[in-house]
C-alpha atoms as a PDB file:
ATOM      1  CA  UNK A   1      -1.721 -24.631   5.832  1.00  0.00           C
ATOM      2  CA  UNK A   2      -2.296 -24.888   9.384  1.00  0.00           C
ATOM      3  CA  UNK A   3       1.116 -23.072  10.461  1.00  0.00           C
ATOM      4  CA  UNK A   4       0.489 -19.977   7.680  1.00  0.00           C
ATOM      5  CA  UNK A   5      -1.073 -17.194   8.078  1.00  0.00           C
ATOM      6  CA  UNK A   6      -3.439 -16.139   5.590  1.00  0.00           C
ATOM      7  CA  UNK A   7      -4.319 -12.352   4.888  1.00  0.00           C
ATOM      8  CA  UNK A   8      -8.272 -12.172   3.489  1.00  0.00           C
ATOM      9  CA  UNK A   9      -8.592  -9.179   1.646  1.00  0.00           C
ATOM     10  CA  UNK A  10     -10.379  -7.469  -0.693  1.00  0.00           C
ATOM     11  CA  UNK A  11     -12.664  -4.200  -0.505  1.00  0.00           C
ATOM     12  CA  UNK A  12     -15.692  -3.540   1.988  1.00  0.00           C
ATOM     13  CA  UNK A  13     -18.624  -5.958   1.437  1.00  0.00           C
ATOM     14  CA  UNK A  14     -16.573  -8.594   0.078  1.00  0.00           C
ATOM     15  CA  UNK A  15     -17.374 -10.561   3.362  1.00  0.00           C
ATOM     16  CA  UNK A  16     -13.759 -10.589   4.613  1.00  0.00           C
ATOM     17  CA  UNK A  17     -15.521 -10.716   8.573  1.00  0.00           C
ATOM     18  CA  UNK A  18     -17.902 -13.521   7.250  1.00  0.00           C
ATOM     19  CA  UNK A  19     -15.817 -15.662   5.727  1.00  0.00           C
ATOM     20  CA  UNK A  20     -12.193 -15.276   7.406  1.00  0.00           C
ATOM     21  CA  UNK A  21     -13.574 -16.748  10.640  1.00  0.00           C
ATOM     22  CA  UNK A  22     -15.472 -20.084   8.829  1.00  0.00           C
ATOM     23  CA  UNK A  23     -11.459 -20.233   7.018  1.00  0.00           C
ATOM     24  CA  UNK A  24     -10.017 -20.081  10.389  1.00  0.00           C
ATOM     25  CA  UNK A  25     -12.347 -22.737  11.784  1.00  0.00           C
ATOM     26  CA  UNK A  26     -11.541 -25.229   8.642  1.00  0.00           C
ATOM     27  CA  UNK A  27      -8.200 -24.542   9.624  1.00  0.00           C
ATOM     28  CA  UNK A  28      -7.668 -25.298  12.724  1.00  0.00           C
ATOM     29  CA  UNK A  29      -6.008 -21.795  13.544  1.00  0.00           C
ATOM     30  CA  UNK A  30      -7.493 -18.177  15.100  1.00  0.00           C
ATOM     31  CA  UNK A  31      -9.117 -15.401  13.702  1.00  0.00           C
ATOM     32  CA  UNK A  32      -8.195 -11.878  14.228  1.00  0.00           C
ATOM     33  CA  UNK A  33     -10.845  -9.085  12.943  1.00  0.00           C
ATOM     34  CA  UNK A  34      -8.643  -6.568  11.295  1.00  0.00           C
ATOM     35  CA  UNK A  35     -10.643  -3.648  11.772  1.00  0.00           C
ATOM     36  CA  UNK A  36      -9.881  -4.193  15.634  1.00  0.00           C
ATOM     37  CA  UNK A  37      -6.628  -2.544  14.731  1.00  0.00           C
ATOM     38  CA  UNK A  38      -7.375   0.326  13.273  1.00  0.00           C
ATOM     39  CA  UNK A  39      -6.762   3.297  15.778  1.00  0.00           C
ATOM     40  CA  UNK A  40     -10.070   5.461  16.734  1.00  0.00           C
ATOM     41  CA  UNK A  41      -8.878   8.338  14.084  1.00  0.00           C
ATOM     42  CA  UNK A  42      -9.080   5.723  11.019  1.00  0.00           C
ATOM     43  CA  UNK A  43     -12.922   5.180  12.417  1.00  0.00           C
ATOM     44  CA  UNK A  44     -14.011   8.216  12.903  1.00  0.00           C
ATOM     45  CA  UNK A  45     -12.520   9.215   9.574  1.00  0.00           C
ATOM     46  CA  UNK A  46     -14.219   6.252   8.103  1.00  0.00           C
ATOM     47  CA  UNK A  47     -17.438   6.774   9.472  1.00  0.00           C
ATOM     48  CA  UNK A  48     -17.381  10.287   8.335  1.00  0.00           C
ATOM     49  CA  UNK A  49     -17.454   8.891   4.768  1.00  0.00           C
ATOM     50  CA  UNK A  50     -13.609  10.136   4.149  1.00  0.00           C
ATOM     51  CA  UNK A  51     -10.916   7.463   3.058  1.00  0.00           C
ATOM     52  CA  UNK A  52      -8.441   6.496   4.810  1.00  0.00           C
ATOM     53  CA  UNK A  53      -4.690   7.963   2.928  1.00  0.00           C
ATOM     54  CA  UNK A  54      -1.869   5.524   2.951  1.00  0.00           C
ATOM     55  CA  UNK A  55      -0.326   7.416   6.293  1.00  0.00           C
ATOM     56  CA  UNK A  56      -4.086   6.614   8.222  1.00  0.00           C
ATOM     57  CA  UNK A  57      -3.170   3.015   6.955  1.00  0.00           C
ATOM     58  CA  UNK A  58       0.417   2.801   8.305  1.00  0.00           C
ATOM     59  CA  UNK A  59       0.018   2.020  11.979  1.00  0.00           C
ATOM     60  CA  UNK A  60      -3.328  -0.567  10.841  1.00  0.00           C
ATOM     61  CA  UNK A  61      -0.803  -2.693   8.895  1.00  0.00           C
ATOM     62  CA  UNK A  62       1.558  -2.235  11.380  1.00  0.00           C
ATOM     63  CA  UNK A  63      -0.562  -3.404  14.143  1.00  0.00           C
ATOM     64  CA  UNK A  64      -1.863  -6.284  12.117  1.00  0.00           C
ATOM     65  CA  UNK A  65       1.556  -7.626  11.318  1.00  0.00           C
ATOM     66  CA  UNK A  66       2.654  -7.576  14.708  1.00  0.00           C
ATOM     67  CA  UNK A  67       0.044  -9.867  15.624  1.00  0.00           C
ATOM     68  CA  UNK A  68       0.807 -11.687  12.225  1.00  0.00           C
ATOM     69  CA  UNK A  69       4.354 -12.240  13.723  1.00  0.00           C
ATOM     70  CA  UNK A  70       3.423 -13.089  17.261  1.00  0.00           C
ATOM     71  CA  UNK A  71       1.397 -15.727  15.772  1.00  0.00           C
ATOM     72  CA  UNK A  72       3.752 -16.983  13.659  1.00  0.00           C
ATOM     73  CA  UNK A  73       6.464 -16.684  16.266  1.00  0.00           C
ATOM     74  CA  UNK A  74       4.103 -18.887  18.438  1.00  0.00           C
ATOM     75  CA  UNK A  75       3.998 -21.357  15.685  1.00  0.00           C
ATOM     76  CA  UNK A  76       0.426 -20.978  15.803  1.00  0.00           C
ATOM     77  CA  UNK A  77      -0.560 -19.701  12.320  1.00  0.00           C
ATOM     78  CA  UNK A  78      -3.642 -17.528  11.733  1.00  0.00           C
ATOM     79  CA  UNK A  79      -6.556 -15.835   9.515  1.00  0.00           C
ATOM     80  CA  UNK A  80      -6.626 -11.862   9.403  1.00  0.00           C
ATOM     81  CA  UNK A  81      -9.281  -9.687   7.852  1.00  0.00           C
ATOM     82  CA  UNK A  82      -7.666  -6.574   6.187  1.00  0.00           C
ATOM     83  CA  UNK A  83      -8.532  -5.021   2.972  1.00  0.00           C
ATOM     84  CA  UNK A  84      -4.812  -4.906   1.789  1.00  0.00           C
ATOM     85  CA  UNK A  85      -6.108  -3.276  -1.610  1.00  0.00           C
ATOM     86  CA  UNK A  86      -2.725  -1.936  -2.977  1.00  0.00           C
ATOM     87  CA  UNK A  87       0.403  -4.102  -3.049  1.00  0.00           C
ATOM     88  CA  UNK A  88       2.415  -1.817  -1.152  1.00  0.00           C
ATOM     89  CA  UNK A  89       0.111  -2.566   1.772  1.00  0.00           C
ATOM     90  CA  UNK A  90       0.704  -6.089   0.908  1.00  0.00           C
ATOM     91  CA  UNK A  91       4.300  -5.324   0.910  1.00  0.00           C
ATOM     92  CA  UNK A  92       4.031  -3.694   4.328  1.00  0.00           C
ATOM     93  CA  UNK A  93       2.711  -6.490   5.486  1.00  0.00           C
ATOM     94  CA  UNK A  94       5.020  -9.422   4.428  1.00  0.00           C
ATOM     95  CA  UNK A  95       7.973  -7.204   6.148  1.00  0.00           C
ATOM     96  CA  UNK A  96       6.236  -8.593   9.423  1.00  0.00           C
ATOM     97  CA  UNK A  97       5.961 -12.160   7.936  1.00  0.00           C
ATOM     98  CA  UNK A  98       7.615 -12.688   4.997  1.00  0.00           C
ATOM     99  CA  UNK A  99       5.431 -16.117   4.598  1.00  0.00           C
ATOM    100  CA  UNK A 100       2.056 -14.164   4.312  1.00  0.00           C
ATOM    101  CA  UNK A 101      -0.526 -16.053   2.149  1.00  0.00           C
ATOM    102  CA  UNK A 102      -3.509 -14.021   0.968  1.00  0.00           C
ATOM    103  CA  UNK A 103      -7.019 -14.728   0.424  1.00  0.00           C
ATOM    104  CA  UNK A 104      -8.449 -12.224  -2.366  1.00  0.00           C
ATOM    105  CA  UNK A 105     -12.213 -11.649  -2.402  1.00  0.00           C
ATOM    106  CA  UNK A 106     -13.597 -10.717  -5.028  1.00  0.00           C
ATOM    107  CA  UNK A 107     -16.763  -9.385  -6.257  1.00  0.00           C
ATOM    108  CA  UNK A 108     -19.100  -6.914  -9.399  1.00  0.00           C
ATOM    109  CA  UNK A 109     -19.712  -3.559  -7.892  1.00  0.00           C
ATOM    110  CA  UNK A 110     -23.138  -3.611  -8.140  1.00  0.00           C
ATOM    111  CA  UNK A 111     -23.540  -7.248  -6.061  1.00  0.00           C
ATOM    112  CA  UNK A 112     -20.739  -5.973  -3.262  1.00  0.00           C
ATOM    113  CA  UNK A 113     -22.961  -2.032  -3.330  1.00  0.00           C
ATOM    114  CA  UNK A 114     -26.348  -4.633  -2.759  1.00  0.00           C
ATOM    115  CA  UNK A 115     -24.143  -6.566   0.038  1.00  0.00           C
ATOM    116  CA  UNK A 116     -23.452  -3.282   1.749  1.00  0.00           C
ATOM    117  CA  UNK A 117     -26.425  -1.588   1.637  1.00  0.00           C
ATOM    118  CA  UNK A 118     -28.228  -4.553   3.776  1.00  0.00           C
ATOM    119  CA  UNK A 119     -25.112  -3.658   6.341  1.00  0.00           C
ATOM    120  CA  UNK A 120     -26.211  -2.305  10.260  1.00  0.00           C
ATOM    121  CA  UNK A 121     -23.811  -0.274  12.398  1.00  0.00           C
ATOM    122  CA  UNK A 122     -21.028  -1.062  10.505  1.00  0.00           C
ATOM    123  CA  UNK A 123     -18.377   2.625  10.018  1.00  0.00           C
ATOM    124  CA  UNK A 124     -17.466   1.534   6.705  1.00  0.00           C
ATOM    125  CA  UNK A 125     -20.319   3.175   4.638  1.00  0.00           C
ATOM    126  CA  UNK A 126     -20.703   2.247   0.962  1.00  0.00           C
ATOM    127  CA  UNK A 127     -20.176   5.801   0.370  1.00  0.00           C
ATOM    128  CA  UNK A 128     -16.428   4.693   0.418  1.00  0.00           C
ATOM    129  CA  UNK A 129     -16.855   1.730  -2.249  1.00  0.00           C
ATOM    130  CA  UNK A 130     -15.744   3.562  -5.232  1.00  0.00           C
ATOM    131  CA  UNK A 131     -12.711   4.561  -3.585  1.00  0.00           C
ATOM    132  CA  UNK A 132     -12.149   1.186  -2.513  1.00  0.00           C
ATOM    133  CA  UNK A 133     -12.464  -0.471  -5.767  1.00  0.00           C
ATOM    134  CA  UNK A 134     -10.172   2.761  -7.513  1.00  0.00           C
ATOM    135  CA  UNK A 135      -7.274   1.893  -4.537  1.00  0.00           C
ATOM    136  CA  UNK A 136      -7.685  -1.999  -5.645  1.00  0.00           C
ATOM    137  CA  UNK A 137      -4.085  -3.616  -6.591  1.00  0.00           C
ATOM    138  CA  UNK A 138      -5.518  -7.528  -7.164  1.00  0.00           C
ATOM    139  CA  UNK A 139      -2.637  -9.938  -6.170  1.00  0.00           C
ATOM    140  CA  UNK A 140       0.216 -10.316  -9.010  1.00  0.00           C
ATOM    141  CA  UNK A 141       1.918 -13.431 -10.067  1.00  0.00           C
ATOM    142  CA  UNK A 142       4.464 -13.189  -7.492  1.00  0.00           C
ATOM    143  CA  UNK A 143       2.204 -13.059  -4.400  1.00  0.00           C
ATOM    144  CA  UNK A 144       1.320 -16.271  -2.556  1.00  0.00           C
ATOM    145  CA  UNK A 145      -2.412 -16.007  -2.347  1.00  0.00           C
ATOM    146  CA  UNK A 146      -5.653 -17.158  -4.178  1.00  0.00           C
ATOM    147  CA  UNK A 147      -8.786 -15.572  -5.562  1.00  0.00           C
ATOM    148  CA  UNK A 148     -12.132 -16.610  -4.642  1.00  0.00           C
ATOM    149  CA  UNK A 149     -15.367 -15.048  -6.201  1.00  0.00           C
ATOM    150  CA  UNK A 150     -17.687 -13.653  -3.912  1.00  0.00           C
ATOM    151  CA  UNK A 151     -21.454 -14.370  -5.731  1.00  0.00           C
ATOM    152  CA  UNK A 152     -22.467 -17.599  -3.538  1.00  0.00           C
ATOM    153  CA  UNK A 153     -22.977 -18.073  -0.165  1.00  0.00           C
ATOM    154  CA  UNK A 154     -20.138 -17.385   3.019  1.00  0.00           C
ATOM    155  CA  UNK A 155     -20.128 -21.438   3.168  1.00  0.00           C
ATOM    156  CA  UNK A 156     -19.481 -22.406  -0.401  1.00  0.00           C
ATOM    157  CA  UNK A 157     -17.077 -19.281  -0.583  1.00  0.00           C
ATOM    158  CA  UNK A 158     -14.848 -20.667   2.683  1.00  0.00           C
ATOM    159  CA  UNK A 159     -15.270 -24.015   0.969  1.00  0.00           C
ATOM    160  CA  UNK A 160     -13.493 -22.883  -2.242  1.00  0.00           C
ATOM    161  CA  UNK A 161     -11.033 -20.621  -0.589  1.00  0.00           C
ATOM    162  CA  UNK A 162      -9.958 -23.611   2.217  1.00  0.00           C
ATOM    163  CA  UNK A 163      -9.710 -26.212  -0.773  1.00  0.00           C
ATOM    164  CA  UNK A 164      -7.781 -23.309  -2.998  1.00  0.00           C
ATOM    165  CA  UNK A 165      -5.511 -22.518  -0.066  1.00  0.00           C
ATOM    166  CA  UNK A 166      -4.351 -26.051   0.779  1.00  0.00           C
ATOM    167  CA  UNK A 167      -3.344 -26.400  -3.216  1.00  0.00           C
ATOM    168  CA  UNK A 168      -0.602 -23.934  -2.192  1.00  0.00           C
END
């Protein structure tokens, strides 16, 4: 697993930011925060409490699988945070890096609503979580990834996602 790079998505609140960096560390490999490519439009759209359309998303996937690539060029492998909620996004993505494995978080409404609530200073507001669970495209059969549920805590989560992710 060390030379992959793995994709965690799934929608705000899930704890992509939490756990992707404790997956990175049991890896062995770096950890990129995906909204640090999103443009400053796609933030201040965000933190306006308006969703982001699929041409606001284009240059974030872009951006994040050009750093996918570098790092796979570099032979260095890699986690990512980035919601990824509709397969075409997914898609997008494994044009970078054809290899892509993702990491699918997954939680109820009502415990990822509670998760985001307790949230400081963060643009994505939970406003936005009905949209984000209505754009939701959960991996098919024919993506490399795994799902790991979201109810316990960040360190039994990366636990189950690392172990889950080296069955690959």
């Amino acid at each position: 697993m060390n030379n992959h790079i793995v994709v965690v998505m799934g929608v705000a609140g899930t704890g992509k930011t939490t756990v992707g960096p404790l997956v990175a560390d049991a890896l062995g490999v770096p950890y990129a925060e995906g909204d640090d490519f999103h443009p400053a439009a796609n933030i201040a759209k965000m933190s306006a409490g308006i969703p982001l359309d699929d041409a606001d998303r284009a240059p974030w996937l872009d951006a994040i699988g050009d750093w996918a690539r570098g790092q796979e060029s570099a032979g260095l492998g890699g986690v990512v945070s980035c919601s990824a909620l509709k397969r075409a996004y997914r898609d997008r993505l494994r044009e970078a890096v054809p290899g892509l494995v993702f990491l699918h978080l997954t939680g109820d409404r009502e415990l990822i609503a509670a998760r985001m609530a307790g949230r400081k200073g963060h643009f994505m507001t939970a406003r936005l979580l009905d949209s984000q669970f209505a754009t939701l495209e959960p991996l098919e059969a024919d993506e490399a990834g795994v799902t790991v549920d979201v109810t316990p805590d960040a360190a039994v989560i990366a636990e189950r996602a690392v172990a889950a992710l080296r069955q690959l």
